[in-house]
Protein backbone atom coordinates (compact mmCIF):
# COMPACT_ATOMS: atom_id res chain seq x y z
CA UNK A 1 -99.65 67.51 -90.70
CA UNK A 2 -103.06 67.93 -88.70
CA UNK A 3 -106.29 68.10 -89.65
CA UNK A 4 -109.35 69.74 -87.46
CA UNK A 5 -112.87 68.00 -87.49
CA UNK A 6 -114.73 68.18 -84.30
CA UNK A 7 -112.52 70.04 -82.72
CA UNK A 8 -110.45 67.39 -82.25
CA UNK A 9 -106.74 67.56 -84.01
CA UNK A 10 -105.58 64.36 -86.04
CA UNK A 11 -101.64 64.31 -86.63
CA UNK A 12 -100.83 62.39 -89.15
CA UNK A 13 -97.65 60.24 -88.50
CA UNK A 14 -94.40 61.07 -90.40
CA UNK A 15 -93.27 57.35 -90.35
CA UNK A 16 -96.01 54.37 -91.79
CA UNK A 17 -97.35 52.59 -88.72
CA UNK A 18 -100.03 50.71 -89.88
CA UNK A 19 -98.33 47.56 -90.62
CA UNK A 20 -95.68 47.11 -87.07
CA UNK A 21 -98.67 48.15 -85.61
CA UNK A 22 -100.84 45.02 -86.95
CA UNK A 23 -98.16 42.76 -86.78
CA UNK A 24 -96.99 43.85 -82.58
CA UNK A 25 -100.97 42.96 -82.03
CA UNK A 26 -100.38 39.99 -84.12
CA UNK A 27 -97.43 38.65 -81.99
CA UNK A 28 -99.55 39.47 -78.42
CA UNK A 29 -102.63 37.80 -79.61
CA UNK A 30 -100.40 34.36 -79.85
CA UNK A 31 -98.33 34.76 -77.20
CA UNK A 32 -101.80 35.22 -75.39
CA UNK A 33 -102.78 31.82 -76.47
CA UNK A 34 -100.13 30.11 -73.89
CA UNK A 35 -99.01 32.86 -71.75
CA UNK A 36 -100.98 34.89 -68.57
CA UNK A 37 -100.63 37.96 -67.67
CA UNK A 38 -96.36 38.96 -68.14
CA UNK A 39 -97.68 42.16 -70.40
CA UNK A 40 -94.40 44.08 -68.98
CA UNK A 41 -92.45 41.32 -69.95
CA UNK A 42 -93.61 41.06 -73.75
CA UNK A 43 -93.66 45.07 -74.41
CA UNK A 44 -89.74 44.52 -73.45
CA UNK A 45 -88.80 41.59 -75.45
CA UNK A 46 -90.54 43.63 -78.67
CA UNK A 47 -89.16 46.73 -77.67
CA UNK A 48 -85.40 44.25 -77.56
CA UNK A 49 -86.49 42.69 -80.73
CA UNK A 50 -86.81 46.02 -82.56
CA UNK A 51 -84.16 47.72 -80.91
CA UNK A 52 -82.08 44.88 -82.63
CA UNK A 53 -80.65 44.52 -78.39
CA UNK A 54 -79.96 41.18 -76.65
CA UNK A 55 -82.26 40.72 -73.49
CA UNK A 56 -81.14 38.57 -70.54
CA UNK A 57 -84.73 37.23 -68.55
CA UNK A 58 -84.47 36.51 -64.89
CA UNK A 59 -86.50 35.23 -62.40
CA UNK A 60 -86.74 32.50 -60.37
CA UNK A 61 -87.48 28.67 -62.16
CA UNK A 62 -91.16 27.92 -63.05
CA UNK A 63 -92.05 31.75 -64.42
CA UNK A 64 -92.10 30.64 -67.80
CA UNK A 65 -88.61 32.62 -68.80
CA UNK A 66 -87.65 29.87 -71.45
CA UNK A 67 -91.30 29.10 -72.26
CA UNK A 68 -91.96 32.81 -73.44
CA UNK A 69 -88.61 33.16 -75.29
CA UNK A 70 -89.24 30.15 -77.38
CA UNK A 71 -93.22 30.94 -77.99
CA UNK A 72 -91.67 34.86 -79.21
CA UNK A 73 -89.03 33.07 -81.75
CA UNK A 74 -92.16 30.48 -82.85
CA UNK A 75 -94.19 33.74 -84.06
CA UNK A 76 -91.10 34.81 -86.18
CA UNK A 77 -90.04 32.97 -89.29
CA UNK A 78 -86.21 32.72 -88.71
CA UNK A 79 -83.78 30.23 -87.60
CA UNK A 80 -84.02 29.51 -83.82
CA UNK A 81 -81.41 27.89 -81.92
CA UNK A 82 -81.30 26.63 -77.86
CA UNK A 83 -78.21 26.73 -76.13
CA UNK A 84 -78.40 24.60 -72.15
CA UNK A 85 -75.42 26.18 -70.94
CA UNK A 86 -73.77 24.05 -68.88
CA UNK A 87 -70.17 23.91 -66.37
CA UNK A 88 -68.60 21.68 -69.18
CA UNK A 89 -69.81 23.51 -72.00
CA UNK A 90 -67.21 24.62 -74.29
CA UNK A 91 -66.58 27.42 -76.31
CA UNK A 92 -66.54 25.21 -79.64
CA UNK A 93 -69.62 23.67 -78.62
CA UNK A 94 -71.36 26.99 -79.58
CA UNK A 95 -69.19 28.76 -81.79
CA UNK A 96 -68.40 25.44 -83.80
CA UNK A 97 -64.75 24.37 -85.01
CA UNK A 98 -63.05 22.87 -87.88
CA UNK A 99 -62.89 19.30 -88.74
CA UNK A 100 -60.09 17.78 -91.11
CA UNK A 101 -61.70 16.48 -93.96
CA UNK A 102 -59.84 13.16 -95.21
CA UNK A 103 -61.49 13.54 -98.77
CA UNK A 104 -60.46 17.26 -99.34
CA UNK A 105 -57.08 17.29 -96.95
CA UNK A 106 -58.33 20.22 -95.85
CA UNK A 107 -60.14 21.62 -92.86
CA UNK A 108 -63.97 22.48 -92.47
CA UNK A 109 -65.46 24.58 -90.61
CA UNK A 110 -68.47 22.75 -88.41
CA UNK A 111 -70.90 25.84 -87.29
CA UNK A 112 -72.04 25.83 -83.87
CA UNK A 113 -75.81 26.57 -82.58
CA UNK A 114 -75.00 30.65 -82.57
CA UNK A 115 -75.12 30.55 -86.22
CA UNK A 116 -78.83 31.60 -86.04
CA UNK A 117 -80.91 34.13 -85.91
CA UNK A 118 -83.17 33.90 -82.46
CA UNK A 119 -80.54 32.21 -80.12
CA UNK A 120 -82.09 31.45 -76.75
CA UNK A 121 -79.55 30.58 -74.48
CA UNK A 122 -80.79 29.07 -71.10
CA UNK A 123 -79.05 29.42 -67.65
CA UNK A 124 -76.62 31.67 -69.00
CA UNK A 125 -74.19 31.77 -65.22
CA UNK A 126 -74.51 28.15 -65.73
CA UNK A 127 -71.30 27.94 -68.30
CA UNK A 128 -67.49 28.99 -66.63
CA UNK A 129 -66.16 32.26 -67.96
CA UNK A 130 -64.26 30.74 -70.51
CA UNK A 131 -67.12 29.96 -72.35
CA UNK A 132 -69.18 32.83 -71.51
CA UNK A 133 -66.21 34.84 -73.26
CA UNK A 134 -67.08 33.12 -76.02
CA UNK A 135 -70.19 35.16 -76.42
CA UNK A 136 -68.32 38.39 -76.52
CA UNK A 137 -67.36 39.11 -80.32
CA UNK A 138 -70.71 37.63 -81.20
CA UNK A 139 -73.05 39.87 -79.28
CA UNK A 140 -71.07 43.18 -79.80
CA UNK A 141 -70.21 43.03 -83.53
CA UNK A 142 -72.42 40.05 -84.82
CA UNK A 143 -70.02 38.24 -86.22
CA UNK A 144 -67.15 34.99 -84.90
CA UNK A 145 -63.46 34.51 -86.01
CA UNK A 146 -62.16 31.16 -85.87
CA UNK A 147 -58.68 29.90 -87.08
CA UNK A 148 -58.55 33.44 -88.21
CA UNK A 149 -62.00 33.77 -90.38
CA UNK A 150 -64.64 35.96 -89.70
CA UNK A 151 -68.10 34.63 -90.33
CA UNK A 152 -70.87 36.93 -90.59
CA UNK A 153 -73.96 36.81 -88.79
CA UNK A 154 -77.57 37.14 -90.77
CA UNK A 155 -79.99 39.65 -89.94
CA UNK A 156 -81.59 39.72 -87.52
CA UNK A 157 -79.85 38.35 -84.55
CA UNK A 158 -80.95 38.30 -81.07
CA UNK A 159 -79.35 36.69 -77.92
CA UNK A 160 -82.31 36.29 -75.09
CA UNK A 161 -80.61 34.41 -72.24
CA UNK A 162 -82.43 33.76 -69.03
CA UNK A 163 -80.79 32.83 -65.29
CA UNK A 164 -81.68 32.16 -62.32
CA UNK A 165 -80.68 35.12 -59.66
CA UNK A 166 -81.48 32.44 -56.19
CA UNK A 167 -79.75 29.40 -57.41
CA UNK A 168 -76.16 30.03 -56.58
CA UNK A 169 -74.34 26.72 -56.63
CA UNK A 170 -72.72 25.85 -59.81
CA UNK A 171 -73.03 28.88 -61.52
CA UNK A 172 -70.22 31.76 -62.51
CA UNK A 173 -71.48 35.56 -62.33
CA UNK A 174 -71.51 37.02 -65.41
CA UNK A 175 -68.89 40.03 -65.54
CA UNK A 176 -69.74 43.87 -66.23
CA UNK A 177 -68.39 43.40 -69.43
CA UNK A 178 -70.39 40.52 -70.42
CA UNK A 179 -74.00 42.21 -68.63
CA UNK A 180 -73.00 45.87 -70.64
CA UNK A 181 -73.78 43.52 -74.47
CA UNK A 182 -77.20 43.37 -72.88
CA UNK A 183 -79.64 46.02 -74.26
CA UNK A 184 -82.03 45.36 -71.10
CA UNK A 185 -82.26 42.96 -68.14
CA UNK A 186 -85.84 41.65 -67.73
CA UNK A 187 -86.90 41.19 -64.30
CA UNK A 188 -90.22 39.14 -63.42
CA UNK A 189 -91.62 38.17 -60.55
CA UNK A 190 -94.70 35.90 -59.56
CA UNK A 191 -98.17 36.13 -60.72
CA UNK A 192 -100.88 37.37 -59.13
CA UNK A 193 -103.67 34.73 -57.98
CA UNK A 194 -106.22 35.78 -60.48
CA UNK A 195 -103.84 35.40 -63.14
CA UNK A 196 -102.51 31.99 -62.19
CA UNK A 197 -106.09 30.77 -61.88
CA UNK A 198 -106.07 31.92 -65.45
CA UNK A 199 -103.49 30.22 -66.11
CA UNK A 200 -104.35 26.54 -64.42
CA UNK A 201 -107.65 26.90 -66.49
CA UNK A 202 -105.77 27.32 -69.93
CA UNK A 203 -103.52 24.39 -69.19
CA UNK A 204 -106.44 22.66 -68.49
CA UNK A 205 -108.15 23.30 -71.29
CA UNK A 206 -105.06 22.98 -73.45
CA UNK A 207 -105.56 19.58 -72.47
CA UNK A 208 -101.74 18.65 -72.28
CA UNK A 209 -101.04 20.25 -75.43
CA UNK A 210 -97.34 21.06 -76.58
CA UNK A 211 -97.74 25.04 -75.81
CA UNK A 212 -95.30 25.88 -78.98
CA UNK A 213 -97.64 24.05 -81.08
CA UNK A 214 -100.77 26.36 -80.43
CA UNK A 215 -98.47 29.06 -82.24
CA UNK A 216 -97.95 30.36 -85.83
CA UNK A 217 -95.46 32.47 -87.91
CA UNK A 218 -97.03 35.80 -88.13
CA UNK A 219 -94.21 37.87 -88.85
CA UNK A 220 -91.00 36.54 -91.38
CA UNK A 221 -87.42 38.02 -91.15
CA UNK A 222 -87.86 40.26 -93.18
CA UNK A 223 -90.29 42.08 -91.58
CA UNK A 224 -88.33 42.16 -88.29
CA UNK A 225 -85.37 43.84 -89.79
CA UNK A 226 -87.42 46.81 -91.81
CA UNK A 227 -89.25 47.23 -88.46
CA UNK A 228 -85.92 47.80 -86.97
CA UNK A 229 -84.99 50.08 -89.75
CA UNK A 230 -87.87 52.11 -88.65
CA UNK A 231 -87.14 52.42 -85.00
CA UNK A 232 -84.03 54.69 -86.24
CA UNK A 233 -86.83 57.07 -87.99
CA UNK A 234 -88.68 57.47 -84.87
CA UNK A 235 -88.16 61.29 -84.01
CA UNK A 236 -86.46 62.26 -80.43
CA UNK A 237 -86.17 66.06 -79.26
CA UNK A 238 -82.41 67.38 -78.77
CA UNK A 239 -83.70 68.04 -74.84
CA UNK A 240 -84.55 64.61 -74.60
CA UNK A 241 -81.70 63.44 -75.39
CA UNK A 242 -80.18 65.91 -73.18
CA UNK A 243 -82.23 64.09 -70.83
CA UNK A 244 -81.03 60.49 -71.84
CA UNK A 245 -77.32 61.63 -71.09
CA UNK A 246 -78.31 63.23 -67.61
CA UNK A 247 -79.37 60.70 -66.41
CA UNK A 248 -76.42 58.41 -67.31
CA UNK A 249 -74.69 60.87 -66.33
CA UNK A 250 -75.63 60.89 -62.71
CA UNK A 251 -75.24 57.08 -62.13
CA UNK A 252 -71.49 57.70 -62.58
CA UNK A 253 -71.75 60.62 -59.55
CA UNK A 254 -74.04 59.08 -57.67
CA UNK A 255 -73.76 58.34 -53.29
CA UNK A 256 -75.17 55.23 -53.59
CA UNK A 257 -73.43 53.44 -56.45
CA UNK A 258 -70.10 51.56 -56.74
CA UNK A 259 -70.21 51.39 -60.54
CA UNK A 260 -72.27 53.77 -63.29
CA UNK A 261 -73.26 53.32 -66.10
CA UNK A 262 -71.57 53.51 -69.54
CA UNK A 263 -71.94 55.71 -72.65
CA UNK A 264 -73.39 51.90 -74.15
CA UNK A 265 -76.04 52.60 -71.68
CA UNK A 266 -77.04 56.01 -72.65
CA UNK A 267 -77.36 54.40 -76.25
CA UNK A 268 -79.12 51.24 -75.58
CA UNK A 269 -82.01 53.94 -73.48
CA UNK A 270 -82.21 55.75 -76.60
CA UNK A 271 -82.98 53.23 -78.80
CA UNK A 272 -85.21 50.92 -76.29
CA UNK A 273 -86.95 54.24 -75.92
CA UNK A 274 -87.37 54.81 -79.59
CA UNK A 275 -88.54 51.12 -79.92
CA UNK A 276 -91.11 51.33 -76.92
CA UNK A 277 -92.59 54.80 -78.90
CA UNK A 278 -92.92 52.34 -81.87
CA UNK A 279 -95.38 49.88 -80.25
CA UNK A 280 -96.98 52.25 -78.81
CA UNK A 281 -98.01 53.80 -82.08
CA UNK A 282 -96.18 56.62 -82.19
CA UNK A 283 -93.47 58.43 -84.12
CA UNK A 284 -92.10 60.26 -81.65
CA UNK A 285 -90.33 59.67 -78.08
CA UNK A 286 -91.49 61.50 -74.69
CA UNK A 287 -90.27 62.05 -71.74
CA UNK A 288 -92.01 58.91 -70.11
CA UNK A 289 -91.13 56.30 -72.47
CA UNK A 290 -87.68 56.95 -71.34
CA UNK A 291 -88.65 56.97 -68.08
CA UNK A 292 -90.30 53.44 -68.57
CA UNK A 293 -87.05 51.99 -70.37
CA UNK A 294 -84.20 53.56 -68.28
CA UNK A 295 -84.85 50.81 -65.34
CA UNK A 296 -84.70 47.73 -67.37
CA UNK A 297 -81.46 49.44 -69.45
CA UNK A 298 -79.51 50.54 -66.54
CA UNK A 299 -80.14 47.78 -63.73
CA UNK A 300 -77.97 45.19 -64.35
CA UNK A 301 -75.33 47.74 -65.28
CA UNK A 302 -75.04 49.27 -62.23
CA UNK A 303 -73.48 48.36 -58.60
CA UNK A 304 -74.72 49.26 -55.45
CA UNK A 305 -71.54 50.82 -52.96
CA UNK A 306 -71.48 47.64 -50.42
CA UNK A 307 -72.86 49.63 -47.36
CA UNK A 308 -76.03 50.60 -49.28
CA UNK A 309 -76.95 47.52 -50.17
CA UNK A 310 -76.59 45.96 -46.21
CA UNK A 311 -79.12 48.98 -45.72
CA UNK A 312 -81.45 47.32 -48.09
CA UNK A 313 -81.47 49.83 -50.76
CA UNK A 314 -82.15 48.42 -54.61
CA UNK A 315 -80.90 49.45 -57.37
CA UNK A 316 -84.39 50.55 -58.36
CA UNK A 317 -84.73 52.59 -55.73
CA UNK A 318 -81.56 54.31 -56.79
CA UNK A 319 -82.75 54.45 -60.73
CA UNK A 320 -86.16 55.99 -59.35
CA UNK A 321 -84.40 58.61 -57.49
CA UNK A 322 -81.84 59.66 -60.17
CA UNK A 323 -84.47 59.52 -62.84
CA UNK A 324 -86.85 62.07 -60.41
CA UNK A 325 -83.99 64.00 -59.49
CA UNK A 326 -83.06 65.08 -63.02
CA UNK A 327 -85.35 68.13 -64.57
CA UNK A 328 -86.31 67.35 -68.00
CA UNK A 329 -84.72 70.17 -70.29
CA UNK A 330 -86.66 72.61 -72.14
């Protein structure tokens, strides 16, 4: 288990490493190639990718939401598939439908765009609820029925959908239901002016380059799902997850709040935390990797009570509170 040289103790990690490890370095180093600064951002989308969660990305336009979602599915050998939601999208223009065959007198089923593995679906509030609905059976059990069959997706499969939160015109709200499928909400803001001189000297140098071309594979499907496999081996304490399910716990008792959270939530932080441990090159989860995740897992989950939010209260600031508030048990 341990080893003492130096006076220094070596543990020796129950689950092999070495490889995610490579590879999560592997994945940075070419997303580096195109994107600046956004380091929060990545950690989440691998901790989404090996939680096997769907992410939703939002920010206001020009912050490279698509841009880093399509670079992420370049470094993975799988299928990819883009989805501009629209107002007349509809729900057979992603799922598919069936088309009478006049050779065969019989119907065939046409697959839609979901029928992938990385699906990057942009301006997700842009498509009317109907159609949004459509996203429903797909995201919570991997799989579509039409006219009554059930097609399987393939492993792995990951929705990362991105919106706009200032643009309100045209666009329909997702519902609870529809945000609660979403392992994490990813929120990013503006970069700082060292970073986006950074970033008007790589597009210069790029010399007009197109960005997903400076990319390569470095990981294949494979991979991805057998990483996932090993984010359930990742070790968590009984207290922490005592701690996991206090904190839930709390948003549904909570002053401040309208709507808690869900027992989907309490989940979704376990594994994101067990996923963030992973990257980090660990076996193990601690109390602040939990800490890190619960934000991102609960904030698009929960509703602020209508007079807290006129006071200018956040959400965050009401995560940050409950979060402090509850004593990790011993």
């Amino acid at each position: 288990m341990e080893n003492i040289e130096n006076n220094e103790i070596a543990f020796q990690s129950r689950i092999p490493l070495n490889e995610l490890k490579e590879q999560v370095n592997a994945i940075k180093s070419e997303l580096q190639k195109v994107i600046v600064g956004q380091e929060e951002l990545i950690d989440l989308l691998l901790v989404s990718l090996i939680s096997n969660g769907h992410v939703l990305i939002e920010g206001v336009p020009g912050l490279a939401k698509t841009l880093t979602a399509k670079l992420l599915a370049k470094t993975i050998q799988t299928d990819f598939s883009r989805i501009q939601f629209t107002p007349d999208l509809m729900p057979s223009d992603i799922l598919g439908t069936s088309i009478f065959n006049n050779q065969t007198n019989q119907f065939e089923f046409k697959s839609g765009p979901i029928l992938s593995n990385f699906i990057l679906i942009d301006e997700i509030n842009r498509a009317p609820a109907k159609t949004q609905a459509a996203l429903f059976e797909v995201m919570e059990e991997r799989q579509i029925t039409i006219d009554g069959t059930t097609y399987k997706m393939e492993q792995p499969f990951i929705v990362m959908a991105t919106q706009n939160p200032i643009e309100q015109e045209g666009t329909y709200a997702l519902p609870e239901a529809q945000l609660d499928r979403f392992l994490m909400k990813i929120v990013i803001d503006y970069p700082t002016l060292e970073q986006e001189i950074q970033l008007l000297q790589l597009e210069q140098n790029n010399e007009n380059a197109v960005k997903t071309d400076l990319l390569k594979p470095v990981i294949t499907a494979e991979q991805l799902t057998e990483f996932q496999k090993l984010s359930l081996k990742v070790v968590i304490e009984p207290h922490l997850i005592q701690f996991i399910a206090q904190i839930v716990n709390n948003t549904r008792n909570h002053n401040f709040l309208y709507l808690g959270a869900s027992p989907r939530a309490s989940i979704a932080i376990l594994n994101s935390s067990k996923a963030f441990a992973l990257i980090n090159g660990r076996d193990f989860v601690t109390p602040d990797d939990i800490k890190y995740v619960a934000f991102h897992v609960l904030n698009h989950r929960l509703i602020l009570a209508p007079e807290r939010e006129m006071e200018g209260i956040t959400i965050k600031d009401v995560v940050k509170q409950i979060v402090e508030a509850v004593e990790i048990p011993r």
